[in-house]
C-alpha atoms as a PDB file:
ATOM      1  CA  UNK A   1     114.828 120.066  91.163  1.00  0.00           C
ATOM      2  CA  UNK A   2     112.118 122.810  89.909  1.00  0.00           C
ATOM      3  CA  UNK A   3     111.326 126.638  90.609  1.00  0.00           C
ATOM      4  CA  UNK A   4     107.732 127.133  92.402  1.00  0.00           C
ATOM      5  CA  UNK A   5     109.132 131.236  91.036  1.00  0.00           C
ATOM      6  CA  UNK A   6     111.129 130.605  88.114  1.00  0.00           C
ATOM      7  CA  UNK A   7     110.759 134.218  87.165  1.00  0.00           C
ATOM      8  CA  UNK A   8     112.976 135.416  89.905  1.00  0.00           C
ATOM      9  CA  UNK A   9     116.091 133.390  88.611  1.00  0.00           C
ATOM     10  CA  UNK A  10     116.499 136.681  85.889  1.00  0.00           C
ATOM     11  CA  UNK A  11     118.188 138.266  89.217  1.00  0.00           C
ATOM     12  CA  UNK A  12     120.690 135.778  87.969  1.00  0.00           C
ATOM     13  CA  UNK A  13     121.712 138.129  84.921  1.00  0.00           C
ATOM     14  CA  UNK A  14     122.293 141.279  87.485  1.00  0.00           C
ATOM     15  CA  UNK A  15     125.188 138.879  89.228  1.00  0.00           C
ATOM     16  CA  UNK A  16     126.674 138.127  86.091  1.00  0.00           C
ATOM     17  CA  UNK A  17     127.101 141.597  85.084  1.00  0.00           C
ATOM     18  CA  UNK A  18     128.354 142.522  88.327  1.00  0.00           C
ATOM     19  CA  UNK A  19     131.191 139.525  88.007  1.00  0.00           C
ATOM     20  CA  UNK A  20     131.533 141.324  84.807  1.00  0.00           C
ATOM     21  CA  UNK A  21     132.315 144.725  86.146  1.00  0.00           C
ATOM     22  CA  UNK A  22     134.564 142.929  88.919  1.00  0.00           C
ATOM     23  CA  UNK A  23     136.983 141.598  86.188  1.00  0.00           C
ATOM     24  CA  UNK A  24     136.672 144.384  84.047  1.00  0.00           C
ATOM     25  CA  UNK A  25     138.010 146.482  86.951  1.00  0.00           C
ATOM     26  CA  UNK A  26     140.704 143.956  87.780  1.00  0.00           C
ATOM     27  CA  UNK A  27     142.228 143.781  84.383  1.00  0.00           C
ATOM     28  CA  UNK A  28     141.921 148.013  83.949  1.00  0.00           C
ATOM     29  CA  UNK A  29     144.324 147.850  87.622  1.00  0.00           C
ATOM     30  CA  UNK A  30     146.615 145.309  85.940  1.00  0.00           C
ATOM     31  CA  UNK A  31     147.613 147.464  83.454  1.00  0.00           C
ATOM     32  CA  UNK A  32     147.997 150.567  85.412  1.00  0.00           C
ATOM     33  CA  UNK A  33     150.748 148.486  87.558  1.00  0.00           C
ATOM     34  CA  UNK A  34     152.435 147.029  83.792  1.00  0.00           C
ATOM     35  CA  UNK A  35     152.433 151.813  82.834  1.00  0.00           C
ATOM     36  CA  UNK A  36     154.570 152.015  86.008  1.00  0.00           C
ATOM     37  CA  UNK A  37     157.907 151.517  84.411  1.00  0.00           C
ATOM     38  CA  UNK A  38     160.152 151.975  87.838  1.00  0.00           C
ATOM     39  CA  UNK A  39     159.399 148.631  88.997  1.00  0.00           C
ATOM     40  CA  UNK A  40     161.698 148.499  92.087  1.00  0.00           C
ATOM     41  CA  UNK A  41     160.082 151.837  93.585  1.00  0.00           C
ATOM     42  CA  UNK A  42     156.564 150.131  92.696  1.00  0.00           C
ATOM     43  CA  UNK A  43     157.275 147.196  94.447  1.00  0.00           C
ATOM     44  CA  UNK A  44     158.085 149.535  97.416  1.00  0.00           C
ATOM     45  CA  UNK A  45     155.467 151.739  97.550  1.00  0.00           C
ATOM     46  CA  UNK A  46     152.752 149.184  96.329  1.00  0.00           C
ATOM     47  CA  UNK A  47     153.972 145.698  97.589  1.00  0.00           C
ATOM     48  CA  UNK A  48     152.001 142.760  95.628  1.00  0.00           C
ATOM     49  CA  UNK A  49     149.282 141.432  97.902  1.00  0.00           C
ATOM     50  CA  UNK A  50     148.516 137.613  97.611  1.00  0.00           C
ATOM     51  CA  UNK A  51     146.916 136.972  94.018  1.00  0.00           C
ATOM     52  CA  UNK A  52     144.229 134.567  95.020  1.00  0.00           C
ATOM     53  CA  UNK A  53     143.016 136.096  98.372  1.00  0.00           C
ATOM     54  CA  UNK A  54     143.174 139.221  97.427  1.00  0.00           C
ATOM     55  CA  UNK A  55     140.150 137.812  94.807  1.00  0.00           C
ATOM     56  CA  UNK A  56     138.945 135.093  97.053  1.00  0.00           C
ATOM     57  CA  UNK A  57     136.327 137.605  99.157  1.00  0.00           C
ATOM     58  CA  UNK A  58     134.990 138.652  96.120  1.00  0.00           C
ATOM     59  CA  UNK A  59     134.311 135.266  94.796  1.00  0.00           C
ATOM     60  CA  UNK A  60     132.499 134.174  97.938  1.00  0.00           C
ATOM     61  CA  UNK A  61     130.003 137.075  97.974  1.00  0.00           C
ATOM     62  CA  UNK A  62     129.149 136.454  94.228  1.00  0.00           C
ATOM     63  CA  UNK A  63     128.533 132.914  95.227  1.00  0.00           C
ATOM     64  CA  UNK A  64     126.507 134.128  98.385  1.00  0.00           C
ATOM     65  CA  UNK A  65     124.194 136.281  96.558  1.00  0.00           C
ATOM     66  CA  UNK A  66     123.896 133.439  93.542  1.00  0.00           C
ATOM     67  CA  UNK A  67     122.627 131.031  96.397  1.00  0.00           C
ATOM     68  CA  UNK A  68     120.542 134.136  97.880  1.00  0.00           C
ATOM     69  CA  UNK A  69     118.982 134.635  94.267  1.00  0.00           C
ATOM     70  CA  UNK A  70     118.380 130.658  93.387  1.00  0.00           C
ATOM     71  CA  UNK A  71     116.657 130.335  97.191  1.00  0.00           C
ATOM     72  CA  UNK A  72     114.266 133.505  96.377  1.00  0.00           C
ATOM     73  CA  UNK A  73     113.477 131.274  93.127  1.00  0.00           C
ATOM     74  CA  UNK A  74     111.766 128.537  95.468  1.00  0.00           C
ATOM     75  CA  UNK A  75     113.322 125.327  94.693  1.00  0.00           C
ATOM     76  CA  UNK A  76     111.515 122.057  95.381  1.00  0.00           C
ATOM     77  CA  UNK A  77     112.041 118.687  94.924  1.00  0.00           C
ATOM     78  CA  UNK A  78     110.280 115.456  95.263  1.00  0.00           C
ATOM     79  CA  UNK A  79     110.598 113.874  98.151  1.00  0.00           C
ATOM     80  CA  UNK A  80     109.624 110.476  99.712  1.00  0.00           C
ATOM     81  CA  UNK A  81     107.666 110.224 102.481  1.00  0.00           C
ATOM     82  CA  UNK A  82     105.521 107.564 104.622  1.00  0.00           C
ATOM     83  CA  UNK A  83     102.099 107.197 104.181  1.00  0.00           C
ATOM     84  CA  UNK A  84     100.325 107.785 107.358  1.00  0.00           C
ATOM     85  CA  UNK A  85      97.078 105.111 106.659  1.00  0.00           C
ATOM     86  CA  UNK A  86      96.808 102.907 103.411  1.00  0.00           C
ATOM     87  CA  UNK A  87      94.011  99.906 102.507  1.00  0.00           C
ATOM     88  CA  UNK A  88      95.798  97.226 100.254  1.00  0.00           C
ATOM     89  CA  UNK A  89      93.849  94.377  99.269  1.00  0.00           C
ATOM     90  CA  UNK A  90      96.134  91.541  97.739  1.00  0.00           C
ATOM     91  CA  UNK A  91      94.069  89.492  94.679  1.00  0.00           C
ATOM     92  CA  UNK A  92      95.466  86.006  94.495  1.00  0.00           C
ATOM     93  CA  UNK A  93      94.606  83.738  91.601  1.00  0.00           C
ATOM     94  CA  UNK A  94      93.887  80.258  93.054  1.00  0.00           C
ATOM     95  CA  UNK A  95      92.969  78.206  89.796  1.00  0.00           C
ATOM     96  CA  UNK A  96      94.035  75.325  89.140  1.00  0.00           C
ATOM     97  CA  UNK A  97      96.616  76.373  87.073  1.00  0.00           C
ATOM     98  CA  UNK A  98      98.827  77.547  90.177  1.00  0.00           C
ATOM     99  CA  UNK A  99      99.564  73.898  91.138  1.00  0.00           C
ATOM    100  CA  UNK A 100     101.921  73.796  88.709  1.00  0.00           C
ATOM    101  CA  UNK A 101     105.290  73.072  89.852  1.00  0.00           C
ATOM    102  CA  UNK A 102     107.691  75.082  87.607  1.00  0.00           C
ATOM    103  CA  UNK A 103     108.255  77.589  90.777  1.00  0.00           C
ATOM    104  CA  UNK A 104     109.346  75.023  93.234  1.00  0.00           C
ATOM    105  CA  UNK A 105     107.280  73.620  95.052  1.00  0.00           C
ATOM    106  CA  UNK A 106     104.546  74.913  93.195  1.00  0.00           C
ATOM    107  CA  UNK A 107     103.310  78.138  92.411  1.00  0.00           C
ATOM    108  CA  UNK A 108     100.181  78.599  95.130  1.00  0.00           C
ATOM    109  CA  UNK A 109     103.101  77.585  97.556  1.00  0.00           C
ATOM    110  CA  UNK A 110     105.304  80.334  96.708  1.00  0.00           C
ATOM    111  CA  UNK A 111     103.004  82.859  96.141  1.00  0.00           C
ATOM    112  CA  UNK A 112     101.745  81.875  99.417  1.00  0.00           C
ATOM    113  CA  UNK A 113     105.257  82.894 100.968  1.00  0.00           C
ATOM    114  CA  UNK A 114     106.202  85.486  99.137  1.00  0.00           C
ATOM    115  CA  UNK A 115     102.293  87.188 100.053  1.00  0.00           C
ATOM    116  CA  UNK A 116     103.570  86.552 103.701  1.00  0.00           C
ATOM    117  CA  UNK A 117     106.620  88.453 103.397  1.00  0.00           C
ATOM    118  CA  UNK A 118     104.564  91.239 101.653  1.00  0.00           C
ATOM    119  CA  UNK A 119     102.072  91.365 104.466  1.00  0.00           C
ATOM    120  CA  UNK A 120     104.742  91.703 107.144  1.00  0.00           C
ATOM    121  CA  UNK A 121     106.719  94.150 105.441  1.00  0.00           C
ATOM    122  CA  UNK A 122     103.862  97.125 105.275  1.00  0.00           C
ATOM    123  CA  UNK A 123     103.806  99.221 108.355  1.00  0.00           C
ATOM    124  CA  UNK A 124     101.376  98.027 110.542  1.00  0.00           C
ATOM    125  CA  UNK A 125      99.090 101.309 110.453  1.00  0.00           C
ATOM    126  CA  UNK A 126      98.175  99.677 107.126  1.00  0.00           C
ATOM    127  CA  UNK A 127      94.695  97.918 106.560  1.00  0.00           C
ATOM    128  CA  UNK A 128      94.880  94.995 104.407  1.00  0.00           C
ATOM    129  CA  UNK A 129      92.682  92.345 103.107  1.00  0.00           C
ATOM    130  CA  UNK A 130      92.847  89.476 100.497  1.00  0.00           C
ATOM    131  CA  UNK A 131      90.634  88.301  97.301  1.00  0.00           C
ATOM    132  CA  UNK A 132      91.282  84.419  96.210  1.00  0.00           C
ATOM    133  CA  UNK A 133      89.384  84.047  92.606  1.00  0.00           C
ATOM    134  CA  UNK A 134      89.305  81.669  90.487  1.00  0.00           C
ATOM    135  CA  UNK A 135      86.015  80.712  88.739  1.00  0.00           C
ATOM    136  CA  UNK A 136      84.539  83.735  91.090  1.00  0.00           C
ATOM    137  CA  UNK A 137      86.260  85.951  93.349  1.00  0.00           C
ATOM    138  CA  UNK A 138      85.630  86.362  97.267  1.00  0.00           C
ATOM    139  CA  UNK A 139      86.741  88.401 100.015  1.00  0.00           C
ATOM    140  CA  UNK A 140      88.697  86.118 102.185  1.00  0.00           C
ATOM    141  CA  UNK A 141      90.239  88.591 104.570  1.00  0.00           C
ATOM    142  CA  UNK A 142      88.263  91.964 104.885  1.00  0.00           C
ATOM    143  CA  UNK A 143      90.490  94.949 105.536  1.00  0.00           C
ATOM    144  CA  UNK A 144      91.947  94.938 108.363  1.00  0.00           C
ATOM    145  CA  UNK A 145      95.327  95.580 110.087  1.00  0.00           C
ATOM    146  CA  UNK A 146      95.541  91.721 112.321  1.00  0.00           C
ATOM    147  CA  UNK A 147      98.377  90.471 110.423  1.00  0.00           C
ATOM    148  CA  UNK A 148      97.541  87.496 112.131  1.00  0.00           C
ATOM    149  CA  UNK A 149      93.961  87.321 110.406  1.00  0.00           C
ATOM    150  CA  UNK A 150      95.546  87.658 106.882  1.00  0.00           C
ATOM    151  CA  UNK A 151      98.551  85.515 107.511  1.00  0.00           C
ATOM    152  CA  UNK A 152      95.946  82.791 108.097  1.00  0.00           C
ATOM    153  CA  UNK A 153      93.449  83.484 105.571  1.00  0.00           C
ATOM    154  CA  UNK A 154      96.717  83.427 103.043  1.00  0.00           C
ATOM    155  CA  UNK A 155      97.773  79.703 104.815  1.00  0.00           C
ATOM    156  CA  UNK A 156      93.961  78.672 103.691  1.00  0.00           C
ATOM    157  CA  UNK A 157      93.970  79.198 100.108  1.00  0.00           C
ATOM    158  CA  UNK A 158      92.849  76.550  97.920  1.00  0.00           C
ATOM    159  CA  UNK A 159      92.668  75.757  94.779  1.00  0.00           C
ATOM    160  CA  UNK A 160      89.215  75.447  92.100  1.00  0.00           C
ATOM    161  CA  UNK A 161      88.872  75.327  88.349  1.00  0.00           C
ATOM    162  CA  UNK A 162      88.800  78.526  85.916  1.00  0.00           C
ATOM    163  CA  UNK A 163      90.455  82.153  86.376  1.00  0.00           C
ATOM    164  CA  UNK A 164      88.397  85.281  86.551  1.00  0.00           C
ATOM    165  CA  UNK A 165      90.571  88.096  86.978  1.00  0.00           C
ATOM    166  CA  UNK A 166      87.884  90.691  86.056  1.00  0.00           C
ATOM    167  CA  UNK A 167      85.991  89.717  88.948  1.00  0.00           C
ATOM    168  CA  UNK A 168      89.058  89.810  91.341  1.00  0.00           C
ATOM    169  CA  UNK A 169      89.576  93.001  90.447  1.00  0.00           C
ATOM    170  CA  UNK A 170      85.768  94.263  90.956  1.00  0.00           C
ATOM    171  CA  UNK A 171      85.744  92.295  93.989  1.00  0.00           C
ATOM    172  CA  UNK A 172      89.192  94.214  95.769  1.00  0.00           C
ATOM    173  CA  UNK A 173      87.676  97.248  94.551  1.00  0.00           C
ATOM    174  CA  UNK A 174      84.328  96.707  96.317  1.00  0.00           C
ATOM    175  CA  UNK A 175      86.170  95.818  99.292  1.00  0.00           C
ATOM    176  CA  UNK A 176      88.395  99.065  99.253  1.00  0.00           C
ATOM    177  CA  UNK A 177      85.296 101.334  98.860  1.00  0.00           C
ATOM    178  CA  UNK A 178      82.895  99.637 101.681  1.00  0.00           C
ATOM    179  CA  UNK A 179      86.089  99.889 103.794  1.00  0.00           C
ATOM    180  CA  UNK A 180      86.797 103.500 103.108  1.00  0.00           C
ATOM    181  CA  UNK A 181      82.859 104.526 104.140  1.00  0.00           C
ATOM    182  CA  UNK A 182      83.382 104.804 107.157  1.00  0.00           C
ATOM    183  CA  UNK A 183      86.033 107.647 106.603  1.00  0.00           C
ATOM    184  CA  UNK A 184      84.029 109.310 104.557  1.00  0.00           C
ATOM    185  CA  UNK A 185      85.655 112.223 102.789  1.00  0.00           C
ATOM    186  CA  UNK A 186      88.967 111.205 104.355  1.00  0.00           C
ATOM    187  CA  UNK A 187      88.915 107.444 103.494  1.00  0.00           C
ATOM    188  CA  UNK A 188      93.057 106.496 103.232  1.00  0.00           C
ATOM    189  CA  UNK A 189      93.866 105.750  99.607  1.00  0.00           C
ATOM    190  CA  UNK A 190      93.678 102.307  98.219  1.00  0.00           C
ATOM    191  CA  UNK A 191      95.580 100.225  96.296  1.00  0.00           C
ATOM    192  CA  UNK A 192      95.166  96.664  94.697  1.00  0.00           C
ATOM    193  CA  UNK A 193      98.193  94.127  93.934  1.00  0.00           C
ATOM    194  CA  UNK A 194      97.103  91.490  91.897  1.00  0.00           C
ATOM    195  CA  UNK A 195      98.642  88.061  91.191  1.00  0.00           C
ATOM    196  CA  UNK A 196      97.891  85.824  87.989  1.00  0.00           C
ATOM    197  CA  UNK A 197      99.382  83.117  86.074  1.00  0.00           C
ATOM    198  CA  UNK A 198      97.082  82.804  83.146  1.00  0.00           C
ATOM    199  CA  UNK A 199      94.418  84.006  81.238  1.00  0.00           C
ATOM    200  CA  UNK A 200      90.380  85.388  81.970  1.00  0.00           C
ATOM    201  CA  UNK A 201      88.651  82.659  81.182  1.00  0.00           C
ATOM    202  CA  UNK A 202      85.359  83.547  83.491  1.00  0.00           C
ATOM    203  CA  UNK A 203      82.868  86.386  84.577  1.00  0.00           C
ATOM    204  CA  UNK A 204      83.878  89.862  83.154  1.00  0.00           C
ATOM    205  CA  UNK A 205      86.724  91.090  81.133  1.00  0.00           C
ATOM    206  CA  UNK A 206      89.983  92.742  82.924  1.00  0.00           C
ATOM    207  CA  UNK A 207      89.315  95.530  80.327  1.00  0.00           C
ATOM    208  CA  UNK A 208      86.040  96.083  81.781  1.00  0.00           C
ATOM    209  CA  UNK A 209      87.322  96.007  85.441  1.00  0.00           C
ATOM    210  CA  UNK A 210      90.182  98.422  84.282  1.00  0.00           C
ATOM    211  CA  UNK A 211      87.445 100.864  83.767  1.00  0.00           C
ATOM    212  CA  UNK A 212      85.901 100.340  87.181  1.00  0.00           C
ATOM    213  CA  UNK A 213      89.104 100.730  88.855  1.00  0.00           C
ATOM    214  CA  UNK A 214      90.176 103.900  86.698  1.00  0.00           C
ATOM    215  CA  UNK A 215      86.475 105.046  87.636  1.00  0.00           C
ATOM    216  CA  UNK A 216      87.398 104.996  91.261  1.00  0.00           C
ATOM    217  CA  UNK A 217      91.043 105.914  91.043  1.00  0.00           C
ATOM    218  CA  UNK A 218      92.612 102.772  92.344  1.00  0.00           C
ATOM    219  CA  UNK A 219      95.400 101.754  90.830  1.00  0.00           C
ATOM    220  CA  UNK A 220      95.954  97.965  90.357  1.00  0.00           C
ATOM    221  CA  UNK A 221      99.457  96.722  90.222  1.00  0.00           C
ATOM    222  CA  UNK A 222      99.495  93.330  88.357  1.00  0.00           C
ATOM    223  CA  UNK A 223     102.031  90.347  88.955  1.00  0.00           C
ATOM    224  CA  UNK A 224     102.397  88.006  85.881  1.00  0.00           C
ATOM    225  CA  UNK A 225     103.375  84.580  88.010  1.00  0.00           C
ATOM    226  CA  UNK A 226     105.291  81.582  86.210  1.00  0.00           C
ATOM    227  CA  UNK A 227     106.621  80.494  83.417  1.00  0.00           C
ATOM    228  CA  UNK A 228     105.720  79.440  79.705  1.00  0.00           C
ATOM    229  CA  UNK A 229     106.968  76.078  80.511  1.00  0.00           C
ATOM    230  CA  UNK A 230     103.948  75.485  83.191  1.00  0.00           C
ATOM    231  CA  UNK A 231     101.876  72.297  82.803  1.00  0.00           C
ATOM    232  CA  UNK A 232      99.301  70.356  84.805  1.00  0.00           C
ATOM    233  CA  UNK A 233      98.052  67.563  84.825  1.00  0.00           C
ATOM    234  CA  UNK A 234      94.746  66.713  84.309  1.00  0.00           C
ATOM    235  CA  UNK A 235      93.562  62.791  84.653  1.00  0.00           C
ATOM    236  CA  UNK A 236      97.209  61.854  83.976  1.00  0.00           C
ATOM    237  CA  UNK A 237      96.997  64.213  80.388  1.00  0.00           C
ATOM    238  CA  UNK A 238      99.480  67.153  80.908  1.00  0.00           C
ATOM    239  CA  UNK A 239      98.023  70.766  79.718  1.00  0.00           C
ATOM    240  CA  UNK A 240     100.201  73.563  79.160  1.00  0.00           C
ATOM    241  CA  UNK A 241      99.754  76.676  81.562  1.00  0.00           C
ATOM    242  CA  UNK A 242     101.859  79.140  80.309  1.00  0.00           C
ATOM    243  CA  UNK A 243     101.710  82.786  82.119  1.00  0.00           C
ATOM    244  CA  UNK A 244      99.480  85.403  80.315  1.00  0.00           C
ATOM    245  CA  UNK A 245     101.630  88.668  80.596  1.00  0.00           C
ATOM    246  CA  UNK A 246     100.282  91.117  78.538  1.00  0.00           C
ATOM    247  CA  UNK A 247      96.776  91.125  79.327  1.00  0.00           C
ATOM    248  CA  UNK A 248      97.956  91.637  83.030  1.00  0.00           C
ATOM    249  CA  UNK A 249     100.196  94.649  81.782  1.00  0.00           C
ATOM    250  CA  UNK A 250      97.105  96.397  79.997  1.00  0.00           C
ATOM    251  CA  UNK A 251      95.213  96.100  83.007  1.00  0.00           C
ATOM    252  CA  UNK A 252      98.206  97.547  85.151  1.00  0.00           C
ATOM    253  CA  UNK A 253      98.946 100.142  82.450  1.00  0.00           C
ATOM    254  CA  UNK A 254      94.774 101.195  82.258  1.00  0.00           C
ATOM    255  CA  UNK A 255      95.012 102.115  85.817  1.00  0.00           C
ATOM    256  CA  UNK A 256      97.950 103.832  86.554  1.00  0.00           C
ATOM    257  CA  UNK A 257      99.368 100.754  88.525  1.00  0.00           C
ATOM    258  CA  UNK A 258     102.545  99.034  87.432  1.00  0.00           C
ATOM    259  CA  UNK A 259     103.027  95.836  85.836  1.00  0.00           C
ATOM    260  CA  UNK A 260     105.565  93.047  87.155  1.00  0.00           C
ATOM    261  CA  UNK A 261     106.516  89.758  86.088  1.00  0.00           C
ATOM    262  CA  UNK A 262     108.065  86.678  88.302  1.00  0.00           C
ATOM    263  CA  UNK A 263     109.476  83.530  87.346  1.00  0.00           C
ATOM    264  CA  UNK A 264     110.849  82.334  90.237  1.00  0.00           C
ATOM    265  CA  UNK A 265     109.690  82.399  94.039  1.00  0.00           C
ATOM    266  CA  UNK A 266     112.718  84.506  94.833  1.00  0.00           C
ATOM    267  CA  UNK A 267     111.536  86.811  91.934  1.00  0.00           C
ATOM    268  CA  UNK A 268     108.384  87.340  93.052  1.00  0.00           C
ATOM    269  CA  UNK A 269     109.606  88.160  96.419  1.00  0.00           C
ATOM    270  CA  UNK A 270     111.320  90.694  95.068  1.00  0.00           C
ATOM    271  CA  UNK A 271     108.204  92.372  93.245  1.00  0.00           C
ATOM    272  CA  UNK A 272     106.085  92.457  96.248  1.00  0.00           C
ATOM    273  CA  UNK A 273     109.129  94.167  98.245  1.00  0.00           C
ATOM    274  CA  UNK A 274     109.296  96.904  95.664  1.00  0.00           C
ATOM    275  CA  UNK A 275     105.163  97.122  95.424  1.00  0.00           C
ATOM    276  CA  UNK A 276     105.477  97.377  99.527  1.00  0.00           C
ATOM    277  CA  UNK A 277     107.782 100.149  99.080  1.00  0.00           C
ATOM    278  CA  UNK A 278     106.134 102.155  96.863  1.00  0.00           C
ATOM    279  CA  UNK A 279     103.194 101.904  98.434  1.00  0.00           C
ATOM    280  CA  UNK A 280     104.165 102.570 101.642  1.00  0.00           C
ATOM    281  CA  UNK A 281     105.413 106.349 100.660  1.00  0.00           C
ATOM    282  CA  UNK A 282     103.947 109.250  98.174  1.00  0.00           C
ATOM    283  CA  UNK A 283     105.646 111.682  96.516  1.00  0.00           C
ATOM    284  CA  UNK A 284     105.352 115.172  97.872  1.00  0.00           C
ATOM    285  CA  UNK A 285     106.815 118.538  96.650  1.00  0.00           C
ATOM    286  CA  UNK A 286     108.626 120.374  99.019  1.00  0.00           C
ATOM    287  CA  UNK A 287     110.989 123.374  99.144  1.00  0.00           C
ATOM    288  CA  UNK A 288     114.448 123.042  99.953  1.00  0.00           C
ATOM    289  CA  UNK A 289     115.443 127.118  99.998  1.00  0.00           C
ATOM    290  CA  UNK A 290     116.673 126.975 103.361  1.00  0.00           C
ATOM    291  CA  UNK A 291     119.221 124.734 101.958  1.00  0.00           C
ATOM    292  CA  UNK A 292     120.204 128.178  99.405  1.00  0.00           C
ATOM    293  CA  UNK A 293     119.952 130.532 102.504  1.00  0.00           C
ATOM    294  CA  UNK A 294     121.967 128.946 104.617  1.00  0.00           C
ATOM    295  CA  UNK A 295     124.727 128.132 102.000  1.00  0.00           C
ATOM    296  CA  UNK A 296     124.257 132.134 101.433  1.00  0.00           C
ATOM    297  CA  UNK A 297     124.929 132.751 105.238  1.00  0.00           C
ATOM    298  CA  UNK A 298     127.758 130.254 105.146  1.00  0.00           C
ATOM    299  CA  UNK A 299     129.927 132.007 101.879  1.00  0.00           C
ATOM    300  CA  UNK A 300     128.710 135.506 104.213  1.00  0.00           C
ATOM    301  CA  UNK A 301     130.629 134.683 107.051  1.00  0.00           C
ATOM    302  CA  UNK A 302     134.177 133.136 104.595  1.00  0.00           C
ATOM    303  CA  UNK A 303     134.219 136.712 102.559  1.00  0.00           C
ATOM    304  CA  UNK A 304     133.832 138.505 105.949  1.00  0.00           C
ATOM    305  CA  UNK A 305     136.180 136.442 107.737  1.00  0.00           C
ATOM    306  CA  UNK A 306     138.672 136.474 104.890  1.00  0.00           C
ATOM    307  CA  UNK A 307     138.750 140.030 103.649  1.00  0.00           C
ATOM    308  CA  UNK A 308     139.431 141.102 107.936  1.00  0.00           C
ATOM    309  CA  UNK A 309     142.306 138.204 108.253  1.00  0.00           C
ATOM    310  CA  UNK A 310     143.900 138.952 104.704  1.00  0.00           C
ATOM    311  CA  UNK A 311     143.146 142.591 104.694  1.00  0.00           C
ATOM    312  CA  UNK A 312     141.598 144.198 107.613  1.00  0.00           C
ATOM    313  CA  UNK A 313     138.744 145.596 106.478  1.00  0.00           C
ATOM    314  CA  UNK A 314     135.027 143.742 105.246  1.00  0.00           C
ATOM    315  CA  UNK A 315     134.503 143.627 101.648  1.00  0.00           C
END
C-alpha cells in the first residue's frame, strides 16, 4: 500500500500528542485518588468505575480519527483487473529439432497440447493468432478470436529444417501492428509468447528482433522447451538437441516479457497457464480510503455507543 498525499499522514503526530495528553491526564487523576487518605469515605463518595471501559471510548475515537487521518492520506494499492481486449500471437518453433522425444511423445506433440489449453483458457474477447518458424517464420493463424480457426491451425503444424527465432519474433510483431490499424489510436495492447527449443541458426538475430519489439513496446515472453538430453536422428546418426535457455531469457529480459523454462509437457502447461493469467489482467492503482472512512464511522458509532451504555453521556 502507498499514499497518492503522503504529506497529510503528519496529522498523525497531532493524534499522538493528544493520546499523550489523554494519559498524562489519567495518571495526574490517579494520584489525586492515592492523596485521599480516608479511603472508605472515597470509595463512598467516588465509587471506582470499571477500569477498562471507563478508557475504552477514548481508545476508539483515537483509533477513529487515526483511520480518518490515514484515509485523508489517499491510500492505493495495486489491484488486478481483466483486460477488456488483448491481441496475443503465440510463436511456435517447428524445426526439426521438436521431434525429439524426451517430452513424451515428442515435443511438437506436447507443445501442440499444451498451446491448446493456452488458447482456451484466454477470455474469448481476446484476438489471437499463431507464427510456426523454423527456417522462416509465417503467419499461420491471423488474429482473430475463432478459437476454432487457431485450434486447427495449431493441429496443422509441421515440421522443416533450421530455427529462426529472430524472424518469429519480427513476424508476431508485424502481425500485432497490421492487426491493431484498424483501431488506430486505441489498438488493444499486444503481447507475444514465444516457444523454442534451440538455438538461431537462420535469418536475423533475437538481439536484433529484441530491439524491434522494445521499439514497439511489445513484450515477448519466451518459453525455453526440452531438455539437454534431446537428440534426433538424422539418417540413423543421432544429433544432440539440447534446449538453448539463455539466449531465450535475453530476448525475454530485452523486452520487458518474462522468461520460462519447461521440461516436461505438464511443465509447460503450467507456463502457458501463468502467461494466460498475467496476460489476461493489468495492474491498476486504485484508492482504497473508503475502506479508512468507513472503519472511522465504524470505531464512531462503538465510542458513542459505549460511553451512553457505560456512562450516559457521549464522549
Amino acid at each position: 500500500m502507498s499514499f497518492l498525499a503522503p504529506g497529510r499522514l503528519f496529522l498523525l503526530a497531532a493524534l499522538l500528542a493528544l493520546a499523550a495528553v489523554y494519559v498524562a491526564l489519567q495518571l495526574r487523576r490517579g494520584r489525586y485518588a492515592v492523596r485521599f487518605t480516608n479511603l472508605a469515605l472515597l470509595e463512598k463518595v467516588a465509587p471506582l468505575r470499571p477500569g477498562w471501559r471507563r478508557h475504552a471510548p477514548a481508545a476508539a475515537f483515537l483509533l477513529m480519527m487515526g483511520l480518518f487521518v490515514t484515509g485523508f492520506a489517499r491510500p492505493a494499492t495495486d489491484v488486478r483487473v481483466p483486460r477488456e481486449q488483448a491481441t496475443i500471437m503465440v510463436a511456435v518453433d517447428v524445426s526439426t529439432s521438436m521431434e525429439a522425444t524426451d517430452v513424451e511423445p515428442s515435443r511438437l506433440a506436447a507443445a501442440k497440447l499444451a498451446a491448446r489449453a493456452f488458447v482456451n483458457s484466454l477470455p474469448d474477447r481476446f484476438n489471437v493468432g499463431l507464427v510456426a518458424f523454423s527456417g522462416s517464420a509465417a503467419v499461420t493463424v491471423a488474429p482473430t478470436t475463432d478459437r476454432r480457426a487457431m485450434l486447427a491451425g495449431i493441429d496443422g503444424l509441421t515440421l522443416g529444417p533450421r530455427t529462426a527465432i529472430g524472424e518469429g519474433v519480427f513476424t508476431s510483431l508485424q502481425a500485432i501492428t497490421d492487426f491493431g490499424v484498424q483501431f488506430g489510436e486505441s489498438a488493444p495492447p499486444g503481447r507475444v509468447v514465444l516457444l523454442s527449443d534451440g538455438t538461431n541458426t537462420a535469418g536475423r538475430s533475437p538481439e536484433v528482433a529484441a530491439e524491434r519489439a522494445a521499439q514497439t513496446r511489445i513484450p515477448v515472453s519466451t518459453i525455453a522447451y526440452g531438455t539437454a538430453e534431446g537428440v534426433i536422428y538424422q539418417n540413423g546418426t543421432p544429433v544432440a538437441v539440447p534446449v538453448d535457455g539463455p539466449a531465450l531469457e535475453r530476448l525475454a529480459q530485452d523486452t520487458g516479457g518474462r522468461f520460462y523454462e519447461a521440461a516436461t509437457g505438464a511443465e509447460l502447461r503450467q507456463v502457458y497457464e501463468d502467461i494466460g493469467s498475467s496476460v489476461g489482467y493489468r495492474t491498476e492503482r486504485r484508492e482504497i480510503w473508503a475502506w479508512f472512512i468507513g472503519g472511522g464511522l465504524l470505531l464512531a458509532c462503538v465510542a458513542a455507543a459505549g460511553s451512553l451504555l457505560w456512562f450516559s453521556r457521549i464522549p
